[in-house]
N, C-alpha and C. Protein backbone atom coordinates (compact mmCIF):
# COMPACT_ATOMS: atom_id res chain seq x y z
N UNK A 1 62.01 89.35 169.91
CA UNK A 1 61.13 89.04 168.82
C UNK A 1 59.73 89.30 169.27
N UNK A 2 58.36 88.42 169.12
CA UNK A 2 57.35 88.92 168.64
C UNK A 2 56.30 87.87 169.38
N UNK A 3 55.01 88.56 169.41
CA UNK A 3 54.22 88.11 169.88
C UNK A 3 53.54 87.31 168.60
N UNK A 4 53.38 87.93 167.84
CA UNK A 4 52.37 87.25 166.77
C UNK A 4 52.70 85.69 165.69
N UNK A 5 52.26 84.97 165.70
CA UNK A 5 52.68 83.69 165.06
C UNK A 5 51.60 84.25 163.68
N UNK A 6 52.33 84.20 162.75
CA UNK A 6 51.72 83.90 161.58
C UNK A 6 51.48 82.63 160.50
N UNK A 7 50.34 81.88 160.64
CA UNK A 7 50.42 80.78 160.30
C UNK A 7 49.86 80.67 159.07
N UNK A 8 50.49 81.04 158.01
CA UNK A 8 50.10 80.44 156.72
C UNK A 8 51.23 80.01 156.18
N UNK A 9 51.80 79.18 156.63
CA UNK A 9 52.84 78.72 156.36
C UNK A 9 52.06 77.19 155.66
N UNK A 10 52.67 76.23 154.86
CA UNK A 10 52.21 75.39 154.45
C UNK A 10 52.75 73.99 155.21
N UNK A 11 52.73 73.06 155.77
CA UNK A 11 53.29 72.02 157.08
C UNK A 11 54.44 71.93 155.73
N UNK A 12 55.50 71.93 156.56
CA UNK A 12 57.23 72.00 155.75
C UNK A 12 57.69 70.69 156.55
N UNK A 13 57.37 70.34 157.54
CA UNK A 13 58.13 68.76 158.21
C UNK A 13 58.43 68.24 156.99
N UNK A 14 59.38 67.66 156.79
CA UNK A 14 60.10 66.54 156.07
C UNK A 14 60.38 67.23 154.40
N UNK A 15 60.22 68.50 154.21
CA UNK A 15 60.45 69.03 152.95
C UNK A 15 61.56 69.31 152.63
N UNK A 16 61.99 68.74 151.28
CA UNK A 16 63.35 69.31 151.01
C UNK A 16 63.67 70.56 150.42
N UNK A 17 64.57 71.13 150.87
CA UNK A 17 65.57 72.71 150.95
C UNK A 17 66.21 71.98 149.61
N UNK A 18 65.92 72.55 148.49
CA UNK A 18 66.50 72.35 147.11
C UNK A 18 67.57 73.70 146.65
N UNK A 19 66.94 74.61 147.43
CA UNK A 19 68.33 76.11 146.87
C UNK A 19 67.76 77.13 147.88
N UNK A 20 68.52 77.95 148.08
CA UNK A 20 68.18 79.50 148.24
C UNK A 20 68.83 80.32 147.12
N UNK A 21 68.07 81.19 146.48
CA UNK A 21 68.97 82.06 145.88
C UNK A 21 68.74 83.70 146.44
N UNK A 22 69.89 84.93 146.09
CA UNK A 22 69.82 85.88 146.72
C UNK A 22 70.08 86.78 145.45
N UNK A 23 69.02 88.06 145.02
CA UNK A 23 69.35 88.74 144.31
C UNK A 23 69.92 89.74 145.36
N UNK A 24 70.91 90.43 145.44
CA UNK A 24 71.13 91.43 146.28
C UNK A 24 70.64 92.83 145.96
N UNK A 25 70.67 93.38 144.79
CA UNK A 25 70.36 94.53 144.24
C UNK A 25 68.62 94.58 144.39
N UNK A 26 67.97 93.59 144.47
CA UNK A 26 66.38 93.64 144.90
C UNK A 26 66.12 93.15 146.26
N UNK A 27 66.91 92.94 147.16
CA UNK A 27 66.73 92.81 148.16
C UNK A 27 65.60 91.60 148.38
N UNK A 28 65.67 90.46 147.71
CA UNK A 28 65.62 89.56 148.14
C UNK A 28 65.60 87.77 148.18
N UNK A 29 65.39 86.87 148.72
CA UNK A 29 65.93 85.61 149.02
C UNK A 29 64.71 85.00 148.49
N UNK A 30 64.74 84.02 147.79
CA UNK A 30 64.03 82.79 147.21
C UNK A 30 64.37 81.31 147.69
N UNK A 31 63.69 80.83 148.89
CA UNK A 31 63.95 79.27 148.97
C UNK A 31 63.07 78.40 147.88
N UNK A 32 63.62 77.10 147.53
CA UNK A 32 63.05 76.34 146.97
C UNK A 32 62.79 75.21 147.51
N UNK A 33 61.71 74.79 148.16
CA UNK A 33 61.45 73.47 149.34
C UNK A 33 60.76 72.33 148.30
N UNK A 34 60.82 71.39 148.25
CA UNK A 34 59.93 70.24 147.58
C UNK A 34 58.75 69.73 148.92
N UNK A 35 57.74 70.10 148.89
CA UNK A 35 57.28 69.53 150.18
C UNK A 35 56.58 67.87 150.01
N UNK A 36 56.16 67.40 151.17
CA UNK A 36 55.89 65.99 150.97
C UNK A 36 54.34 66.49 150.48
N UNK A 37 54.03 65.10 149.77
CA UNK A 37 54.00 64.44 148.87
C UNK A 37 54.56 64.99 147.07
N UNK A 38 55.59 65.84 147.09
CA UNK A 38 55.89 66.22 145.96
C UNK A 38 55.46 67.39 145.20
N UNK A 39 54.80 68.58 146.27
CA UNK A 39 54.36 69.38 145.80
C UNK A 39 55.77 70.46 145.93
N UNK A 40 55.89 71.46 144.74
CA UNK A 40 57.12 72.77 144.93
C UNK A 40 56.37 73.67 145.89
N UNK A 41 57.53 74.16 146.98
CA UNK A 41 56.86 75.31 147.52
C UNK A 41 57.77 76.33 147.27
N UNK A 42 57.84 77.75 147.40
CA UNK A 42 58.57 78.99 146.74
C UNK A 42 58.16 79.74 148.35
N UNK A 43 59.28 80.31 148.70
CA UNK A 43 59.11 81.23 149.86
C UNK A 43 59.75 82.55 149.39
N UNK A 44 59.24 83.45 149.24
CA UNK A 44 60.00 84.58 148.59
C UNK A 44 60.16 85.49 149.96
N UNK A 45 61.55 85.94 150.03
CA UNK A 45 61.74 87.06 151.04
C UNK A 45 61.96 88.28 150.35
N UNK A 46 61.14 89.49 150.35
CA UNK A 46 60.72 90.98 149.49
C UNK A 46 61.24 92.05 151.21
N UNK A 47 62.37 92.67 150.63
CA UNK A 47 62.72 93.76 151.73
C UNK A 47 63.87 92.84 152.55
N UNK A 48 64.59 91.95 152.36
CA UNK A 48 65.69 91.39 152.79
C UNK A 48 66.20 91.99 153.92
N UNK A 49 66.43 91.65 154.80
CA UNK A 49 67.13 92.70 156.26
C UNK A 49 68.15 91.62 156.47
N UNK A 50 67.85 90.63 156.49
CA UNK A 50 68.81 89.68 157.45
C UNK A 50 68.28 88.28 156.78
N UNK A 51 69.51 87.33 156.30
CA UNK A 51 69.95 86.11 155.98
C UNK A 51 71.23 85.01 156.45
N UNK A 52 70.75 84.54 157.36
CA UNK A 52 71.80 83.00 157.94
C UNK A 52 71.44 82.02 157.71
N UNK A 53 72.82 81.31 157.21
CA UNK A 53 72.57 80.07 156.35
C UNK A 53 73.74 79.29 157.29
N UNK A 54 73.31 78.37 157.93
CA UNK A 54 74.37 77.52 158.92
C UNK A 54 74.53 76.05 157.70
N UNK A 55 75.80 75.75 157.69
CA UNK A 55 75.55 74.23 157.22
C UNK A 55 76.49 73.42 157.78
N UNK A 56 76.82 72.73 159.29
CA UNK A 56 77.30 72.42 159.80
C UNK A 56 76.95 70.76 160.08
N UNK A 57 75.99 70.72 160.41
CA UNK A 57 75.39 69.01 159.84
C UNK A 57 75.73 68.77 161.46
N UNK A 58 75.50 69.33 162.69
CA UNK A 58 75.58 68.77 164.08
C UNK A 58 74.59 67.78 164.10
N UNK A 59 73.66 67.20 163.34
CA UNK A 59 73.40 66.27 163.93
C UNK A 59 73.32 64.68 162.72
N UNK A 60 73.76 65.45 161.74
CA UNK A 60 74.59 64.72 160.66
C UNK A 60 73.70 65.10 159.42
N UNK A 61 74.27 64.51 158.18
CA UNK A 61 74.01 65.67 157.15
C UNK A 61 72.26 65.36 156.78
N UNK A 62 71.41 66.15 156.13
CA UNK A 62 70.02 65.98 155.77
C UNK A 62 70.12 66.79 154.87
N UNK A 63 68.81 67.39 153.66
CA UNK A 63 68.53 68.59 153.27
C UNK A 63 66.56 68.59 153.45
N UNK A 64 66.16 67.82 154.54
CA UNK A 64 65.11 67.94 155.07
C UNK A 64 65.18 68.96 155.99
N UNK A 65 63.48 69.59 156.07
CA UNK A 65 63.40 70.38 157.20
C UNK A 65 62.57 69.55 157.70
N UNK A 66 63.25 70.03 159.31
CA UNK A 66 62.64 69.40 160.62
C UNK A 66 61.02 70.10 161.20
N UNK A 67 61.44 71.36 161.45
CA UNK A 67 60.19 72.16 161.58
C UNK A 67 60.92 74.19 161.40
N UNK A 68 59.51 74.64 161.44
CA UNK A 68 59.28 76.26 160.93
C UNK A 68 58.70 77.00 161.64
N UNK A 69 59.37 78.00 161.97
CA UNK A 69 58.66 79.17 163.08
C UNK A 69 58.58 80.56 162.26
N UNK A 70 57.79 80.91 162.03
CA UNK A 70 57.24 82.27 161.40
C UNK A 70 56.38 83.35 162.29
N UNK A 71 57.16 84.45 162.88
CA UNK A 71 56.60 85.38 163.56
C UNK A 71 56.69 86.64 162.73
N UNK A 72 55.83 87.48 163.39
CA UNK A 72 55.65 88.70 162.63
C UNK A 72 56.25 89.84 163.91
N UNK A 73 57.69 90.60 163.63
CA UNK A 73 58.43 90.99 164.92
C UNK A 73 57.62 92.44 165.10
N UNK A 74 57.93 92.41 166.12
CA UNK A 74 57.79 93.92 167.16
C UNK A 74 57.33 95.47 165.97
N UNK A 75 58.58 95.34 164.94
CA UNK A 75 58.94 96.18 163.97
C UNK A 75 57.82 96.45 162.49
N UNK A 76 57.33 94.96 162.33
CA UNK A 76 56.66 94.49 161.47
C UNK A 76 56.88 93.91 160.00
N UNK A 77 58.22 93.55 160.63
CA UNK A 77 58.78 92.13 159.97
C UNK A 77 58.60 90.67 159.88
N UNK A 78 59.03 90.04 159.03
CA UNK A 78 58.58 88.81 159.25
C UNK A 78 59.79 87.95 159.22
N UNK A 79 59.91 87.34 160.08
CA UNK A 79 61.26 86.43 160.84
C UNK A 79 61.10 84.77 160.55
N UNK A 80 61.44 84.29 159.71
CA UNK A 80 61.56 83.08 159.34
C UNK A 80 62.35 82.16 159.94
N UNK A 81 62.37 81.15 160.65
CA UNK A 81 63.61 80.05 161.16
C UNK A 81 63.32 79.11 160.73
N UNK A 82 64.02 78.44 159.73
CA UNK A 82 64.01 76.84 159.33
C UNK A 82 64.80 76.16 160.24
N UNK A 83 64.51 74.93 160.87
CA UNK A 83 65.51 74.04 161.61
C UNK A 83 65.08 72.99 160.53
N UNK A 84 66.92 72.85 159.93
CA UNK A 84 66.97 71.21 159.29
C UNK A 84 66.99 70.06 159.90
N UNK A 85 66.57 68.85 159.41
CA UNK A 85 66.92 67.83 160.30
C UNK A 85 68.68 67.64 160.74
N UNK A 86 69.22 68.67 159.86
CA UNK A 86 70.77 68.18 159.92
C UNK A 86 70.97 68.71 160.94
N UNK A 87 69.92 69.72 161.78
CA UNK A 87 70.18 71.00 163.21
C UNK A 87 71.07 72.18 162.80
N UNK A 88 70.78 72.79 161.63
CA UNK A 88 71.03 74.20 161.28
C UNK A 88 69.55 74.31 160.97
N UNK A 89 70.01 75.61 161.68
CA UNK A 89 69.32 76.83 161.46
C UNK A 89 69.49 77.59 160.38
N UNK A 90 67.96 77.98 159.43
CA UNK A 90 68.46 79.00 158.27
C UNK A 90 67.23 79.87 158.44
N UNK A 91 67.87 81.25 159.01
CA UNK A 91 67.00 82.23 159.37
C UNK A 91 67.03 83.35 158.40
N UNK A 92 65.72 84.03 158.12
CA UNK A 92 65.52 85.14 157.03
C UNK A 92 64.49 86.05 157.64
N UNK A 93 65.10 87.27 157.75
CA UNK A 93 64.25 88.55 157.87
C UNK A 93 64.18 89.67 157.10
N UNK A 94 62.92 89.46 156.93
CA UNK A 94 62.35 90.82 155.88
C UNK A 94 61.04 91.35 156.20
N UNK A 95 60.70 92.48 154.81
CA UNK A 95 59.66 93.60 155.01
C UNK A 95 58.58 92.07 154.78
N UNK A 96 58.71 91.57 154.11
CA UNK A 96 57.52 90.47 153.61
C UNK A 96 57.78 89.57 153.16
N UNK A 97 56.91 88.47 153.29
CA UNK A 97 57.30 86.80 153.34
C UNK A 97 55.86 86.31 152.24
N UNK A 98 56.65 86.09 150.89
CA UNK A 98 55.55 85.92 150.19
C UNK A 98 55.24 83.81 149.92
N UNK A 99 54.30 83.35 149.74
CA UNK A 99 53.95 81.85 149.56
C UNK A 99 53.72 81.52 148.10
N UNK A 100 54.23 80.56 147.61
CA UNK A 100 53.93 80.17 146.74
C UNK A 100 54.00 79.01 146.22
């Protein structure tokens, strides 16, 4: 991966993961987070390369996120890792990582 941290990410600690959805034919992924204090956040993934969605609940079930790592790779992609509090990982790589 990548040297560059891209931080416009909005603080996601304790936000809830309400959906992902995936258009496949547009190549790309829409999370829906509720962040604390109740604001919607929209993460749009534009150029889809890569989507893992773990839901295994190793450290028992949540739909909080724990914390967010957003790098910008080698290639000039942008590599998303959500860690839930439940300890999955839901990773997304694409051409672009839009905020909303």
């Amino acid at each position: 991966m990548c040297a560059i941290t891209v931080p416009d990410l909005p603080n996601l600690h304790d936000a809830t993961l309400k959906d992902i959805h995936v258009d496949w034919g547009a190549a790309t992924a829409t999370l829906h987070l509720r962040a604390v204090p109740g604001v919607d956040v929209v993460l749009i993934a534009q150029g889809l390369r890569e989507l893992q969605v773990a839901h295994r609940d190793p450290w028992g079930p949540s739909v909080s996120v724990n914390g967010v790592e957003l790098v910008l790779t080698d290639d000039g992609e942008h590599s998303l890792c959500i860690e839930m509090q439940s300890g999955d990982d839901i990773t997304v790589v694409a051409g672009q990582l839009i905020v909303e």
